[in-house]
Protein backbone atom coordinates (compact mmCIF):
# COMPACT_ATOMS: atom_id res chain seq x y z
CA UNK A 1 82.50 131.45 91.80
CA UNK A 2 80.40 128.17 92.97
CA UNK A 3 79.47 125.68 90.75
CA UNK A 4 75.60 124.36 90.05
CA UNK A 5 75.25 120.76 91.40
CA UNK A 6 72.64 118.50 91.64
CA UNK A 7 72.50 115.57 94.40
CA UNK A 8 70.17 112.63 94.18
CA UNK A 9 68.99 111.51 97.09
CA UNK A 10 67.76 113.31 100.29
CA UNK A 11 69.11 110.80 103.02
CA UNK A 12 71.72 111.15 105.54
CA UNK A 13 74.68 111.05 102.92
CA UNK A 14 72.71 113.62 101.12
CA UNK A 15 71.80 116.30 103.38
CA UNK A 16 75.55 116.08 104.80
CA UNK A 17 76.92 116.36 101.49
CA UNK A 18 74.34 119.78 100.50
CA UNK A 19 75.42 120.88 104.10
CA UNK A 20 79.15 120.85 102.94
CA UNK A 21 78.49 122.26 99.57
CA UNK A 22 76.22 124.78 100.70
CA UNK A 23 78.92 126.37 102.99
CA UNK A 24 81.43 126.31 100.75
CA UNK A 25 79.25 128.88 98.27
CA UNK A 26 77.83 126.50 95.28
CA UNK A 27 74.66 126.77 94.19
CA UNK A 28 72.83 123.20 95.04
CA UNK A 29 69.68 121.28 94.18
CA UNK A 30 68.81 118.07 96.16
CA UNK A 31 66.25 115.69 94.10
CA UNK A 32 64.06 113.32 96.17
CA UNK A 33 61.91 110.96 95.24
CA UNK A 34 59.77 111.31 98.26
CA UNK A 35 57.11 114.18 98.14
CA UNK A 36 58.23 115.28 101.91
CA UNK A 37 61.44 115.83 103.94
CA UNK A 38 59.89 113.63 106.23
CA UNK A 39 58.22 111.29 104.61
CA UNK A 40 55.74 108.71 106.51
CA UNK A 41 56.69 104.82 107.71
CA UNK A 42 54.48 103.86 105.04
CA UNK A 43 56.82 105.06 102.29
CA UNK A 44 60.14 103.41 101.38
CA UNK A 45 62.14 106.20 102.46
CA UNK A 46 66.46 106.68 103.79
CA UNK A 47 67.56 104.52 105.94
CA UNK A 48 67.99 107.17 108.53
CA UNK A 49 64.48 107.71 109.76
CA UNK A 50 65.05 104.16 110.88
CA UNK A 51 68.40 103.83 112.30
CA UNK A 52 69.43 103.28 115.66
CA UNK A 53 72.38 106.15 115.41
CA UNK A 54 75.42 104.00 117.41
CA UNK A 55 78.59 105.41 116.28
CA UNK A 56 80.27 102.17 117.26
CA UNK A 57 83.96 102.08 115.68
CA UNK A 58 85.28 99.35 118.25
CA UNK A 59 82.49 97.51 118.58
CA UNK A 60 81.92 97.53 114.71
CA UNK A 61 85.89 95.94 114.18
CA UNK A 62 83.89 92.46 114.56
CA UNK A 63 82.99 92.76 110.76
CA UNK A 64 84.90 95.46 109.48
CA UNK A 65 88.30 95.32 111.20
CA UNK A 66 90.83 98.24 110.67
CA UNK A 67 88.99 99.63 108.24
CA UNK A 68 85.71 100.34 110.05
CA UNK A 69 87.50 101.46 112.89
CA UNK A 70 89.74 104.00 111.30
CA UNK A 71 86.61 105.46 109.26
CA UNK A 72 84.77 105.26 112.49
CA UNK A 73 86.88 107.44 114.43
CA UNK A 74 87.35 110.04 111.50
CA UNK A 75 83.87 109.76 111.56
CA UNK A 76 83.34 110.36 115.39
CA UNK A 77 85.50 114.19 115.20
CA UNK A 78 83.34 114.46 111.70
CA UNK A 79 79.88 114.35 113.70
CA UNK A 80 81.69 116.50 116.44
CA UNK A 81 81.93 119.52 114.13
CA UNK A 82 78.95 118.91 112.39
CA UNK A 83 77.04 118.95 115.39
CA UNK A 84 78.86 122.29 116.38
CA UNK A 85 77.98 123.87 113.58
CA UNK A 86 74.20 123.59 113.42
CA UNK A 87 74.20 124.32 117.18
CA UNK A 88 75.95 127.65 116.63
CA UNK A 89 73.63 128.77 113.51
CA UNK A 90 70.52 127.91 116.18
CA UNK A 91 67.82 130.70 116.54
CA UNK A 92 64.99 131.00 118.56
CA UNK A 93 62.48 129.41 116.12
CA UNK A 94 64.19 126.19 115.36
CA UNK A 95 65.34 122.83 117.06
CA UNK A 96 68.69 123.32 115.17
CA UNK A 97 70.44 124.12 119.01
CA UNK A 98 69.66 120.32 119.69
CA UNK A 99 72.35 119.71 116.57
CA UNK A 100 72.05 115.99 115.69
CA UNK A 101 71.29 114.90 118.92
CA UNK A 102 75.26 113.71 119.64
CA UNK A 103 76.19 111.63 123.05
CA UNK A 104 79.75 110.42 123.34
CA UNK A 105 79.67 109.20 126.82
CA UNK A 106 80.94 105.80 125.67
CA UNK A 107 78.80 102.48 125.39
CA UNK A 108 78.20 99.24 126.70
CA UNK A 109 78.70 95.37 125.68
CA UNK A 110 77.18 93.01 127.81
CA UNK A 111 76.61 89.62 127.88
CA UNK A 112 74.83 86.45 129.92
CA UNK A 113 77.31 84.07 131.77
CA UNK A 114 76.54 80.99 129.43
CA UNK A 115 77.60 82.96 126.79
CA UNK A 116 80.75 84.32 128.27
CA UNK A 117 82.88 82.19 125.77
CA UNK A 118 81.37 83.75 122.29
CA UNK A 119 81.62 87.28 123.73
CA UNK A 120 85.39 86.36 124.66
CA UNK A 121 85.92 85.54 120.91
CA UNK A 122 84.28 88.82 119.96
CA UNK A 123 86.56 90.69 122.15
CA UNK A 124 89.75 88.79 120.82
CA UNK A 125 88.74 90.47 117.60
CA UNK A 126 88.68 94.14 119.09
CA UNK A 127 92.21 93.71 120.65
CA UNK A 128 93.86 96.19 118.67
CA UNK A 129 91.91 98.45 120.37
CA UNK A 130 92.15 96.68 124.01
CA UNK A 131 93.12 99.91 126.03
CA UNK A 132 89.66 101.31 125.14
CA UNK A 133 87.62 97.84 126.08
CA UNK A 134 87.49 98.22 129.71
CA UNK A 135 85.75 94.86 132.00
CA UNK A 136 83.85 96.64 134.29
CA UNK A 137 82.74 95.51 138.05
CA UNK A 138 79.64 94.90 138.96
CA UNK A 139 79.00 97.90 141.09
CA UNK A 140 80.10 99.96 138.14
CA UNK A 141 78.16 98.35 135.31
CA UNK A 142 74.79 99.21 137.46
CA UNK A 143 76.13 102.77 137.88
CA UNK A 144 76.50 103.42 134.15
CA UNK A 145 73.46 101.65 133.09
CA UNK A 146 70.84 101.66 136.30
CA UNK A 147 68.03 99.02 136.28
CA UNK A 148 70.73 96.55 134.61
CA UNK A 149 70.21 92.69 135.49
CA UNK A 150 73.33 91.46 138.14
CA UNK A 151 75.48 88.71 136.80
CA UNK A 152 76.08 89.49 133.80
CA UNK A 153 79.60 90.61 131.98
CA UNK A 154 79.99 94.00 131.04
CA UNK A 155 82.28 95.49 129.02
CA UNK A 156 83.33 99.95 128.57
CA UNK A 157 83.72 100.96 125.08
CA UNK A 158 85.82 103.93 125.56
CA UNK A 159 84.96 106.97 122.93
CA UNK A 160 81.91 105.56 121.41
CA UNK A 161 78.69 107.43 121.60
CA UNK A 162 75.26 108.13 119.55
CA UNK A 163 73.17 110.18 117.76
CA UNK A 164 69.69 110.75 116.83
CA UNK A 165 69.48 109.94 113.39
CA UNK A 166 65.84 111.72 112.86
CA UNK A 167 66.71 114.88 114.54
CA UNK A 168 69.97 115.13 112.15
CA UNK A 169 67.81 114.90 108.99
CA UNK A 170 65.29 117.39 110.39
CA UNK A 171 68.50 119.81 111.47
CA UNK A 172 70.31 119.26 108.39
CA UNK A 173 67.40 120.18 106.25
CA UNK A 174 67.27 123.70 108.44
CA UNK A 175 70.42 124.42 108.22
CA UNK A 176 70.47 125.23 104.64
CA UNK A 177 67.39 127.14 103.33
CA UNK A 178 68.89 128.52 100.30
CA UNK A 179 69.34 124.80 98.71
CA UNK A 180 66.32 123.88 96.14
CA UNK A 181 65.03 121.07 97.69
CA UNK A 182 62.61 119.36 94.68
CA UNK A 183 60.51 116.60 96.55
CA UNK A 184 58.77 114.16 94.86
CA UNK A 185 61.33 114.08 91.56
CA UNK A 186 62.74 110.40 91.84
CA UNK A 187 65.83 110.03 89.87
CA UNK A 188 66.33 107.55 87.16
CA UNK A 189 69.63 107.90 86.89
CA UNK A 190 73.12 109.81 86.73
CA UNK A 191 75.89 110.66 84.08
CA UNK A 192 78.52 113.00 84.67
CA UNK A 193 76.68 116.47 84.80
CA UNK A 194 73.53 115.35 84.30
CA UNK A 195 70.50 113.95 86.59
CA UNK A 196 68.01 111.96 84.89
CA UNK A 197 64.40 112.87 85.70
CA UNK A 198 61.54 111.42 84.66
CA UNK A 199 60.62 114.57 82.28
CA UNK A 200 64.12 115.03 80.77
CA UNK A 201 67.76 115.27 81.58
CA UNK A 202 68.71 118.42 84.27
CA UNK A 203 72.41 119.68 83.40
CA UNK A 204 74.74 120.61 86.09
CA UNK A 205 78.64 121.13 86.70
CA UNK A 206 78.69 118.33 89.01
CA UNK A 207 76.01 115.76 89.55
CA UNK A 208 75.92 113.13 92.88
CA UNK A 209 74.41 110.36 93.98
CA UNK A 210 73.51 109.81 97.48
CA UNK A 211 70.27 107.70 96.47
CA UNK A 212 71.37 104.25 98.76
CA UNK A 213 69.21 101.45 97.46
CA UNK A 214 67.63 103.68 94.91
CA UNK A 215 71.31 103.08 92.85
CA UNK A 216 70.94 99.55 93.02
CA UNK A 217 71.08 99.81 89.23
CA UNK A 218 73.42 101.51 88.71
CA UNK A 219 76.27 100.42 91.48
CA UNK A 220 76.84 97.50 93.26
CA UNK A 221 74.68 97.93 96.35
CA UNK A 222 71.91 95.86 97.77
CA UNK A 223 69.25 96.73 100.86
CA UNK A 224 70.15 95.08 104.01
CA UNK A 225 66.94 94.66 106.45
CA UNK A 226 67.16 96.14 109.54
CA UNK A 227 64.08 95.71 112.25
CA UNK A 228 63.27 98.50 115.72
CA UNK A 229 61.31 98.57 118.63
CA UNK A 230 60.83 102.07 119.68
CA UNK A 231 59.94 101.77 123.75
CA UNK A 232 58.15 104.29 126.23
CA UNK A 233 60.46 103.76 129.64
CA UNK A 234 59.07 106.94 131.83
CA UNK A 235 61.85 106.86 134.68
CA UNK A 236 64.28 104.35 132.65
CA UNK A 237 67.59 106.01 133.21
CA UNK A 238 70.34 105.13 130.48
CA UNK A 239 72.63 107.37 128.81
CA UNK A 240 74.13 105.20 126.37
CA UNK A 241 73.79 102.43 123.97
CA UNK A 242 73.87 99.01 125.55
CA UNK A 243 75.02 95.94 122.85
CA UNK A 244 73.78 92.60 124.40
CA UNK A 245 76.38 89.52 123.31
CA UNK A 246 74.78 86.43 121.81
CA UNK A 247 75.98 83.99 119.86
CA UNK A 248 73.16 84.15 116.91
CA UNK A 249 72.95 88.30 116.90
CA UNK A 250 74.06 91.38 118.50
CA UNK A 251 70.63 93.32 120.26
CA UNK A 252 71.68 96.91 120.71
CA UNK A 253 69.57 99.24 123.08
CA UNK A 254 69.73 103.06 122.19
CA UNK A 255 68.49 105.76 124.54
CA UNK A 256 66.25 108.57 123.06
CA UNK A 257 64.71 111.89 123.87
CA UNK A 258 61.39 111.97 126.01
CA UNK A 259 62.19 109.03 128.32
CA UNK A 260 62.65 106.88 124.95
CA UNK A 261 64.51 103.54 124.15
CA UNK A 262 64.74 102.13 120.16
CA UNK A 263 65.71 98.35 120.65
CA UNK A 264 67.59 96.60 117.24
CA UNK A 265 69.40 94.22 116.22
CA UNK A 266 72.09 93.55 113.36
CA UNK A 267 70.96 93.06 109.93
CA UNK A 268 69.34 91.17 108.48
CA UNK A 269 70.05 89.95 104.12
CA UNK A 270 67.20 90.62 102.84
CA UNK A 271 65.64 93.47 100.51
CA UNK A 272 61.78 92.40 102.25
CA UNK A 273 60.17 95.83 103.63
CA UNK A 274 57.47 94.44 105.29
CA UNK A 275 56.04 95.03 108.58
CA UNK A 276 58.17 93.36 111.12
CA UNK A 277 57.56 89.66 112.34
CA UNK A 278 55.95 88.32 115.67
CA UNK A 279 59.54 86.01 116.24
CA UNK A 280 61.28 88.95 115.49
CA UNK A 281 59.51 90.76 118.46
CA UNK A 282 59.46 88.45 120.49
CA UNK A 283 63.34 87.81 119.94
CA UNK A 284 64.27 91.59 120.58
CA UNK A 285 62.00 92.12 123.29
CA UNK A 286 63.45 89.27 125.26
CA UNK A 287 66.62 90.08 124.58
CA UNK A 288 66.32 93.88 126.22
CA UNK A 289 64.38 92.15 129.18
CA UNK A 290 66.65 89.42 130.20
CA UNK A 291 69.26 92.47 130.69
CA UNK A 292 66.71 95.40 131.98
CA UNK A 293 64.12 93.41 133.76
CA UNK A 294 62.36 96.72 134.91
CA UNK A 295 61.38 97.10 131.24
CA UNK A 296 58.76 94.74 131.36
CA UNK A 297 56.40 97.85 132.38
CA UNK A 298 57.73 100.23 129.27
CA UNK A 299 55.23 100.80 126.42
CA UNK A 300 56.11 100.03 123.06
CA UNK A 301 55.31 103.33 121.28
CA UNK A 302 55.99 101.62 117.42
CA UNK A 303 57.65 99.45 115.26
CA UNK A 304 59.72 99.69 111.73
CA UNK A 305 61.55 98.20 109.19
CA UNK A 306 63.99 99.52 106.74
CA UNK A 307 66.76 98.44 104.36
CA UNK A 308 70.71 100.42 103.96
CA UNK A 309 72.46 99.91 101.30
CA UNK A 310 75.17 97.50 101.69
CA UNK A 311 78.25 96.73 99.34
CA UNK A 312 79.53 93.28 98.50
CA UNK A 313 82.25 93.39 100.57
CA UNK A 314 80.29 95.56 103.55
CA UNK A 315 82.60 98.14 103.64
CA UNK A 316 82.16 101.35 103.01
């Protein structure tokens, strides 16, 4: 017999988490504090509407070493099935055959030739994982990423790959039409059992939180800024994420449906939410033109701004 559980929080975490519950027979409910599923830019909302999607466990061993890249690659066989699974429960009158939007045709670390010797430090700190960071020629590099500037060092990251974090929430949400999904309930806070509404207390066998920054009271998490540029390219061809080298931040370049690009960069500590900032634009636009010149003609379709949750030590 399932058990009655209640989840707070209808992010990433938390629609993987009802996915997994659902399909092993319990009976969920999935609180949000939003009043949509999809809730505008104009709302604080999961990080996940914002994020690039890079499933990056070699690249990520900068900061988080072993651990990161062991979690990573459980990680990249976790999306794998995931992905499989909403594919196969498509029908005709859904987008759930699109899955989560999942590329693993590797990625791409570049950097300028002045600053050859930071990116050479950077690599020194992926050398456990050496046989998978491939220096690639020059004739190469353009083949894998077409349009991309000459002279600079380029670098294979074997196994890596993507995924399109807003599709995922939209597929995950499908994929389980028997959970009670109760929009607009924020939660105040958790005990064992019990979720903590603003009307009263809601009893369950298990209760979980998934809320991100929303627990900031409660655990030791904090928001971490993170800042897009989502790009019309009409003929742009790139197939994977491209991480551009630099010795104050890391610019990653993410290809998206519809001749898209979303253009990032690492974080960023701060818990601010507002619009993003003119030097900040101007910083991440350079950044993808100084390695794909023939972006100078792509549109940029919007910007946004968003904070994870982060814990004191970053790991997670």
């Amino acid at each position: 017999m399932g058990l009655r559980i209640g989840v707070a929080g209808a992010g990433l975490l938390g629609r993987l988490a009802v996915l997994a519950l659902a399909r092993a027979g319990h009976e969920v409910t999935l609180f949000e504090a939003n009043d949509s599923l999809s809730p505008t830019s104009t709302e604080p909302r999961a990080a996940a509407w914002t994020s690039a999607g890079m499933l990056s466990p070699i690249a990520e061993m900068e900061t988080g070493g072993d651990t990161v890249r062991e979690l990573g690659e459980r990680s990249l066989q976790l999306w794998q099935e995931i992905d499989g699974y909403l594919r196969a429960h498509a029908n005709t009158s859904s987008d759930l055959d699109s899955g989560v939007g999942l590329k693993l045709q590797d990625s791409l670390m570049v950097c300028h030739g002045s600053d050859l010797g930071s990116a050479q430090r950077v690599l020194r700190l992926l050398d456990g994982d050496s046989a998978r960071v491939i220096k690639l020629p020059a004739d190469e590099a353009a083949t894998l990423a077409p349009g991309l500037k000459s002279g600079l060092h380029c670098w294979r990251l074997i196994g890596e790959g993507h995924l399109y974090p807003a599709l995922a929430m939209q597929n995950l949400a499908a994929a389980v039409p028997q959970v009670r999904w109760r929009c607009g309930e924020p939660v105040l806070g958790l005990t064992p059992g019990c979720v903590q509404l603003r009307h009263g207390t809601e009893s369950f066998d298990w209760a979980i939180d998934t809320r991100g920054t929303g627990a900031a009271t409660e655990v030791p998490v904090r928001g971490v800024r993170g800042e897009v540029i989502v790009l019309s390219a009409p003929g742009f061809q790139l197939h994977r994420a491209v991480r551009l080298l630099h010795p104050r931040w890391r610019v990653y370049i993410v290809p998206r449906p519809n001749e898209q690009l979303v253009i990032g960069a690492t974080e960023i500590e701060s818990e601010d939410r507002s619009p993003i900032s003119v030097q900040s634009t101007m910083e991440l636009l350079s950044a993808a033109f100084s390695i794909f010149p023939s972006l100078a003609e792509a549109r940029i379709l919007w910007t946004d701004v968003n904070l994870r949750p982060a814990t004191p030590d970053n790991l997670p």
